[in-house]
N, C-alpha and C. Protein backbone atom coordinates (compact mmCIF):
# COMPACT_ATOMS: atom_id res chain seq x y z
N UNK A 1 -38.19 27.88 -31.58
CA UNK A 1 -38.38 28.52 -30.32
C UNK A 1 -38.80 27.48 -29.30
N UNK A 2 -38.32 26.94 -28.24
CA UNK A 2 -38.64 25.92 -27.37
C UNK A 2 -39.85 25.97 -26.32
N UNK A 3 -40.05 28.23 -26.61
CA UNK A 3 -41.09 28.15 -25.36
C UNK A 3 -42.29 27.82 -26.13
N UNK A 4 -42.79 28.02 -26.98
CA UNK A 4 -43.41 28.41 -28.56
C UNK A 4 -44.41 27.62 -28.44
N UNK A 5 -45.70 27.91 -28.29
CA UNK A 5 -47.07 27.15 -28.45
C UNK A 5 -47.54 27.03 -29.43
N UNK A 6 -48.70 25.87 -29.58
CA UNK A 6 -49.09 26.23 -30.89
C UNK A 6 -50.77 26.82 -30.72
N UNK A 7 -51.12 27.95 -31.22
CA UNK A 7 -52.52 28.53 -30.45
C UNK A 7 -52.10 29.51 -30.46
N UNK A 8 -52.89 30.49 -30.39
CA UNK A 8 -53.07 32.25 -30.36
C UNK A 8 -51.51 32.49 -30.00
N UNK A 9 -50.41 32.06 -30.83
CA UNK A 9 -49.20 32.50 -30.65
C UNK A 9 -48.44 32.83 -29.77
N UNK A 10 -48.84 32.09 -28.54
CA UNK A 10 -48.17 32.40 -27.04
C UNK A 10 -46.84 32.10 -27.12
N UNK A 11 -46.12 32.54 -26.29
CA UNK A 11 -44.84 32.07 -25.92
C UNK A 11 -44.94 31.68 -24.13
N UNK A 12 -44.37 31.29 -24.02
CA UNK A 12 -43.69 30.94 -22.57
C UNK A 12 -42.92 30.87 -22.02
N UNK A 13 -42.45 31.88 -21.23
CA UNK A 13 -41.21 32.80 -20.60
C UNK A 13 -40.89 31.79 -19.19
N UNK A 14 -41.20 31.59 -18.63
CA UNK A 14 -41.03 31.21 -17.26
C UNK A 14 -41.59 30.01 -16.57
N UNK A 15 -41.04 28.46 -16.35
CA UNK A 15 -41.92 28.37 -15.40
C UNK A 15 -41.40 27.93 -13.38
N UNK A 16 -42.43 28.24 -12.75
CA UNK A 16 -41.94 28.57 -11.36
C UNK A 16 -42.50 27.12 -10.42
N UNK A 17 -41.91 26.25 -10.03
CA UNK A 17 -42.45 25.33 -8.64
C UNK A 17 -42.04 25.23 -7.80
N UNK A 18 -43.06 25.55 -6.93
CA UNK A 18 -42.92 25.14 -5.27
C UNK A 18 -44.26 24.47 -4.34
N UNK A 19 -43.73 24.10 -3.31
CA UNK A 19 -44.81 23.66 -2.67
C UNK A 19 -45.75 22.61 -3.22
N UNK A 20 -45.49 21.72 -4.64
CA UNK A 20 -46.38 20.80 -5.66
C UNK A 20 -47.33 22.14 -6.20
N UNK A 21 -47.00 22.80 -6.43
CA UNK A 21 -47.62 24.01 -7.54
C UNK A 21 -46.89 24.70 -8.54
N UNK A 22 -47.62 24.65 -9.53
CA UNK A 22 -46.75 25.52 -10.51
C UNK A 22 -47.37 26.82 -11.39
N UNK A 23 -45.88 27.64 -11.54
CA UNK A 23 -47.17 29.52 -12.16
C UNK A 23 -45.92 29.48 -13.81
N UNK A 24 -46.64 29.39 -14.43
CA UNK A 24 -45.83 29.47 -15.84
C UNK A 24 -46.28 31.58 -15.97
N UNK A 25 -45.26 32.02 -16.87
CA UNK A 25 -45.56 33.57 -17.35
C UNK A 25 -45.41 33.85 -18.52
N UNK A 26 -46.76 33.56 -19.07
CA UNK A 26 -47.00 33.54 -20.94
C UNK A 26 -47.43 34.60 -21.39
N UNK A 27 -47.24 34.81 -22.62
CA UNK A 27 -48.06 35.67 -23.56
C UNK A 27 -48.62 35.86 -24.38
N UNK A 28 -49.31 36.56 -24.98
CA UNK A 28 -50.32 36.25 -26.38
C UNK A 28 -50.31 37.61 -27.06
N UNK A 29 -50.87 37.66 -28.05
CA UNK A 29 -50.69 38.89 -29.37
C UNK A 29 -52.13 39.31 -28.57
N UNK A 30 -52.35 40.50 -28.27
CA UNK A 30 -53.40 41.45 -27.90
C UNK A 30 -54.56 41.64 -29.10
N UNK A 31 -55.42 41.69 -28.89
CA UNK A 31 -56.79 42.25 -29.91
C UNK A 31 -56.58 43.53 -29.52
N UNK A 32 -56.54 44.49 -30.98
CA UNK A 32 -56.12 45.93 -30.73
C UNK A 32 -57.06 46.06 -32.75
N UNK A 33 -57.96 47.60 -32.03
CA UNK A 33 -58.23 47.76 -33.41
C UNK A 33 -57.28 48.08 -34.13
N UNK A 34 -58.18 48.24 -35.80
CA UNK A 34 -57.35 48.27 -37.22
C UNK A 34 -56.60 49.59 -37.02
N UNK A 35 -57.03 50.33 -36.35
CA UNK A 35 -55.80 52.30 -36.60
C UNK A 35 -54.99 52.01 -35.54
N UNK A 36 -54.73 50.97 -34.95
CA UNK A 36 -53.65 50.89 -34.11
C UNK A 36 -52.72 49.95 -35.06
N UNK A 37 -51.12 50.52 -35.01
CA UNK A 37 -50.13 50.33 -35.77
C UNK A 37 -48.80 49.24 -34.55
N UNK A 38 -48.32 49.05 -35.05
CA UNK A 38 -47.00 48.11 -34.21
C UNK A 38 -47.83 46.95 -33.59
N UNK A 39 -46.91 46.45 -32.89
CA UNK A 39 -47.34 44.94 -32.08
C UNK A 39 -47.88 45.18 -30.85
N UNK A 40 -48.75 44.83 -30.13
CA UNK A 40 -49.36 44.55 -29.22
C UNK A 40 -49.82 43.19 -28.55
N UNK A 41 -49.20 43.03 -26.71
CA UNK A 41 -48.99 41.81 -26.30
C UNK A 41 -49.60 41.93 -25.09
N UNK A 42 -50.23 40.46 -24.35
CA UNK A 42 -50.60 40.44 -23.39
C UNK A 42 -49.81 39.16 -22.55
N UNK A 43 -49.54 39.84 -21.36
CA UNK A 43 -48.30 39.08 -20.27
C UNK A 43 -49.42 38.25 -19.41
N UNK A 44 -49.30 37.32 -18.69
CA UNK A 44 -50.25 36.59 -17.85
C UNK A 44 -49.36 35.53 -16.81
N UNK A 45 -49.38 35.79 -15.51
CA UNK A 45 -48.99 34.69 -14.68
C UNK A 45 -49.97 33.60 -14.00
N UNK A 46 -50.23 32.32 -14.74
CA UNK A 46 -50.99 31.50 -14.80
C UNK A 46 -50.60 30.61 -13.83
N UNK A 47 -51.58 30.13 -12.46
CA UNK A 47 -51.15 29.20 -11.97
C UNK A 47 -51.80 27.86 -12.60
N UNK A 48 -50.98 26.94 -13.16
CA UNK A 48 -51.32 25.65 -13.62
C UNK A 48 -51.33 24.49 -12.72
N UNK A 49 -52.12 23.05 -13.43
CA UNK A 49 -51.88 21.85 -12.66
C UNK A 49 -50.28 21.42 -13.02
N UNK A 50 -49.48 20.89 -12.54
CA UNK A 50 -48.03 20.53 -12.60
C UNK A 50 -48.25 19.52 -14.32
N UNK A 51 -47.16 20.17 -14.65
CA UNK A 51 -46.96 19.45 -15.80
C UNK A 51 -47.98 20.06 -16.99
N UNK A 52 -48.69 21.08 -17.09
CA UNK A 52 -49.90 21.37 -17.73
C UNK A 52 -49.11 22.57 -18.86
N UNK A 53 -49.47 22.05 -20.06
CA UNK A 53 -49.12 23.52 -20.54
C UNK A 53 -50.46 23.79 -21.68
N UNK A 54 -51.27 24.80 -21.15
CA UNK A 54 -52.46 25.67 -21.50
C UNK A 54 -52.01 26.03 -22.88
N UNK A 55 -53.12 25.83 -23.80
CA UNK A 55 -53.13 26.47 -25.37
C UNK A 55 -53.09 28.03 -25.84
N UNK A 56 -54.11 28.31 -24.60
CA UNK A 56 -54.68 30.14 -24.76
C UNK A 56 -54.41 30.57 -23.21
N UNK A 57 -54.45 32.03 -22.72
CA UNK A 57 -54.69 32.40 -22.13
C UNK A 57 -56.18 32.93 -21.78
N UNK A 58 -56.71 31.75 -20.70
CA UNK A 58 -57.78 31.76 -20.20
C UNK A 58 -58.28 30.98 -19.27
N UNK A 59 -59.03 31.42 -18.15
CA UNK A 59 -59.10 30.78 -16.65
C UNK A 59 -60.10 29.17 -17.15
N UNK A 60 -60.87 29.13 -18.60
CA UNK A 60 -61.10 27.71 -18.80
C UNK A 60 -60.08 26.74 -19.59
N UNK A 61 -59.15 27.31 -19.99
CA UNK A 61 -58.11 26.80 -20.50
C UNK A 61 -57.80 25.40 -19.80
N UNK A 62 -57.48 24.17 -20.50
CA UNK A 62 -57.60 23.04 -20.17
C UNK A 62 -55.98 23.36 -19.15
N UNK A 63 -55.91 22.59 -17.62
CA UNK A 63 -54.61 22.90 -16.90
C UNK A 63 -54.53 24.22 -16.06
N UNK A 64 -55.50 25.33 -16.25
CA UNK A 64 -55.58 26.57 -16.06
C UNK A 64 -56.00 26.03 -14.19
N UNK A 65 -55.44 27.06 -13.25
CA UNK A 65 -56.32 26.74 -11.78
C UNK A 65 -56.47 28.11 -11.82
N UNK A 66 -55.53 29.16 -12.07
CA UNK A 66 -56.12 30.36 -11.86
C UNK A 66 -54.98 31.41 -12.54
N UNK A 67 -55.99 32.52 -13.17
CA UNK A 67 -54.81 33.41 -13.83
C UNK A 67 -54.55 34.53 -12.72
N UNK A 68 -53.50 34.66 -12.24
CA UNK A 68 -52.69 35.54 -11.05
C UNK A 68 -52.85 36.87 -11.46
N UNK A 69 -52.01 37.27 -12.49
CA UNK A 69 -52.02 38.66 -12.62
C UNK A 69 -52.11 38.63 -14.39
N UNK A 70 -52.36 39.90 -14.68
CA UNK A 70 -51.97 40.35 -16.29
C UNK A 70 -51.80 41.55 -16.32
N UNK A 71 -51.23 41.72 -17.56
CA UNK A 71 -50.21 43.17 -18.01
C UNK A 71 -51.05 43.35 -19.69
N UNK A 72 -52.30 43.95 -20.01
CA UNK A 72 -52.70 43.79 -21.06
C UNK A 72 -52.52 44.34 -22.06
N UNK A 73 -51.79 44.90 -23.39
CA UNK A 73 -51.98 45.43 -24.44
C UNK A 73 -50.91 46.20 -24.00
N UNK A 74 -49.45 45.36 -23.70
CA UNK A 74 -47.87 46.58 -23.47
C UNK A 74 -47.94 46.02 -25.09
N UNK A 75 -46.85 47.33 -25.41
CA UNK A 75 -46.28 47.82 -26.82
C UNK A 75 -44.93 47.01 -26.82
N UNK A 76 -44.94 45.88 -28.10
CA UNK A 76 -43.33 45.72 -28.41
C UNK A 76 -42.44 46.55 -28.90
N UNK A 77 -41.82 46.63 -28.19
CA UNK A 77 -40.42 47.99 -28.88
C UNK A 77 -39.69 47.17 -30.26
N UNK A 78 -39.15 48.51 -31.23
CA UNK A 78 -38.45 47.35 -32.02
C UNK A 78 -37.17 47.28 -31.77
N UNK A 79 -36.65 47.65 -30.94
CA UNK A 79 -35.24 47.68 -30.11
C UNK A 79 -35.20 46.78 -29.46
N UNK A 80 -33.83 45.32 -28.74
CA UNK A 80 -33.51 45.10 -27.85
C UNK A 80 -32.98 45.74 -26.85
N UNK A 81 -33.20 46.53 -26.03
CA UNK A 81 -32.88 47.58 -25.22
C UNK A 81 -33.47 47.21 -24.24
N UNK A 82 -34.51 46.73 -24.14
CA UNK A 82 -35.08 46.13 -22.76
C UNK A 82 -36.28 46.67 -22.23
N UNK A 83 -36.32 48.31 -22.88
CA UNK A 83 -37.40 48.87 -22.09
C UNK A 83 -38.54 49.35 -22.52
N UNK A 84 -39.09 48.53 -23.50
CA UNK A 84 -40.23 48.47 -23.89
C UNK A 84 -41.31 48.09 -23.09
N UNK A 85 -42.69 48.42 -23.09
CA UNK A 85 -43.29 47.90 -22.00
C UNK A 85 -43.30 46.41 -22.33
N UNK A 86 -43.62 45.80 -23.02
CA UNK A 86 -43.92 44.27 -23.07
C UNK A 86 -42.49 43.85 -22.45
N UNK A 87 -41.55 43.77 -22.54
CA UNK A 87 -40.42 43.26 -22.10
C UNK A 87 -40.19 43.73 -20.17
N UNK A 88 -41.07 45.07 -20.04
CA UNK A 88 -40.84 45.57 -18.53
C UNK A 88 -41.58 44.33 -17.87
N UNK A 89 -43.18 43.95 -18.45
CA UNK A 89 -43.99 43.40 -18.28
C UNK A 89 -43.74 42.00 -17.67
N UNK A 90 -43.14 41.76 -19.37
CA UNK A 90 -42.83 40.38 -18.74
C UNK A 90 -41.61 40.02 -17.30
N UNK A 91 -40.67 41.00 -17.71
CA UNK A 91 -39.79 40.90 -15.93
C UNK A 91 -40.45 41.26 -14.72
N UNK A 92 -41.53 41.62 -14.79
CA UNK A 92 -42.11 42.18 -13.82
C UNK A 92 -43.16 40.57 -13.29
N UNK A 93 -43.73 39.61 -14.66
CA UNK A 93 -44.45 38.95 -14.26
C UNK A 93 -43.41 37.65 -13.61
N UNK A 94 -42.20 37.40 -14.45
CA UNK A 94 -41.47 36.92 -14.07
C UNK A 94 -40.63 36.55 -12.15
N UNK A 95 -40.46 38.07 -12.02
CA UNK A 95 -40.59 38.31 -10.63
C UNK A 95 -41.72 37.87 -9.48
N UNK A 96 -42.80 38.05 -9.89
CA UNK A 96 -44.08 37.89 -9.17
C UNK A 96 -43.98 36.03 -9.43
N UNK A 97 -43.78 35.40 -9.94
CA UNK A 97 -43.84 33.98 -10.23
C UNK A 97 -42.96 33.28 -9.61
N UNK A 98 -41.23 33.90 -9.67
CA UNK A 98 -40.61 32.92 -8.49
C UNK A 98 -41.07 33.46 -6.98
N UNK A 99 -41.49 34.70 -6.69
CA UNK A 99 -41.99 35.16 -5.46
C UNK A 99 -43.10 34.19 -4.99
N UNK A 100 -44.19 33.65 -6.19
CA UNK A 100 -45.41 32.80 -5.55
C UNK A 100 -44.39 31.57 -5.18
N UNK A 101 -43.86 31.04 -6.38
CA UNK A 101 -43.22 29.31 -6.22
C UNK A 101 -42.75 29.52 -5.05
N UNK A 102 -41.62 30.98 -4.23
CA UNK A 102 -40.99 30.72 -2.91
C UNK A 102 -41.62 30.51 -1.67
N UNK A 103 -43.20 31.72 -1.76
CA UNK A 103 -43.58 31.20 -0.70
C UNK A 103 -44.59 30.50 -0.65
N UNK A 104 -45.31 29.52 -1.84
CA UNK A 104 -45.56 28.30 -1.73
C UNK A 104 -44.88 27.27 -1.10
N UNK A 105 -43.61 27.68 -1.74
CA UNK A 105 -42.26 26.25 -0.77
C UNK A 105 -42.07 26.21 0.22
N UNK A 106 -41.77 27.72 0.98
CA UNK A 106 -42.21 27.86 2.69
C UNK A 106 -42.87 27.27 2.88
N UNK A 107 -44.18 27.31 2.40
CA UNK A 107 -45.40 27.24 3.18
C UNK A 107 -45.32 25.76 3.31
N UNK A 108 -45.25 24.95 2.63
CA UNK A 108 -45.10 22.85 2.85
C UNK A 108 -44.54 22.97 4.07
């Protein structure tokens, strides 16, 4: 997997620059108690230092400047179909990330 961290099992979907800033849109396996069944994920649009790629999701995370938004504890579907929440999630954080990089780039 190329996005594939090594640490609380993140992946990394996206990343966005503009303006000398950059917002990567990662995720991590959710803390969900034991009577909860299926997968559970948390989405995060992280603005980083350029070139930084963070271990965990967290605002002390080494590279971390600030976590933008999160989508906490969507359900993985076991379908590719698309419309599971974790998958809405992540297009949704996706969106919000080239929206910052664009009008960061304006803004220079």
């Amino acid at each position: 997997m190329g996005g594939a961290y090594s640490g609380e099992s993140g992946e990394e979907h996206l990343r966005a620059e503009g303006g000398g800033r950059e917002w990567i849109v990662r995720s991590a396996a959710a803390a969900m108690p034991a009577s909860c069944w299926g997968a559970y994920r948390r989405v995060a649009v992280v603005e980083v230092t350029p070139g930084a790629r963070p271990a965990i999701l967290s605002p002390r995370a080494r590279g971390v400047v600030e976590i933008r938004a999160t989508w906490e504890r969507r359900h993985v579907g076991r379908r590719a179909s698309g419309r599971c929440a974790y998958l809405r999630a992540v297009r949704e954080a996706c969106d919000l990330a080239e929206r910052l990089a664009a009008e960061a780039g304006g803004a220079s």
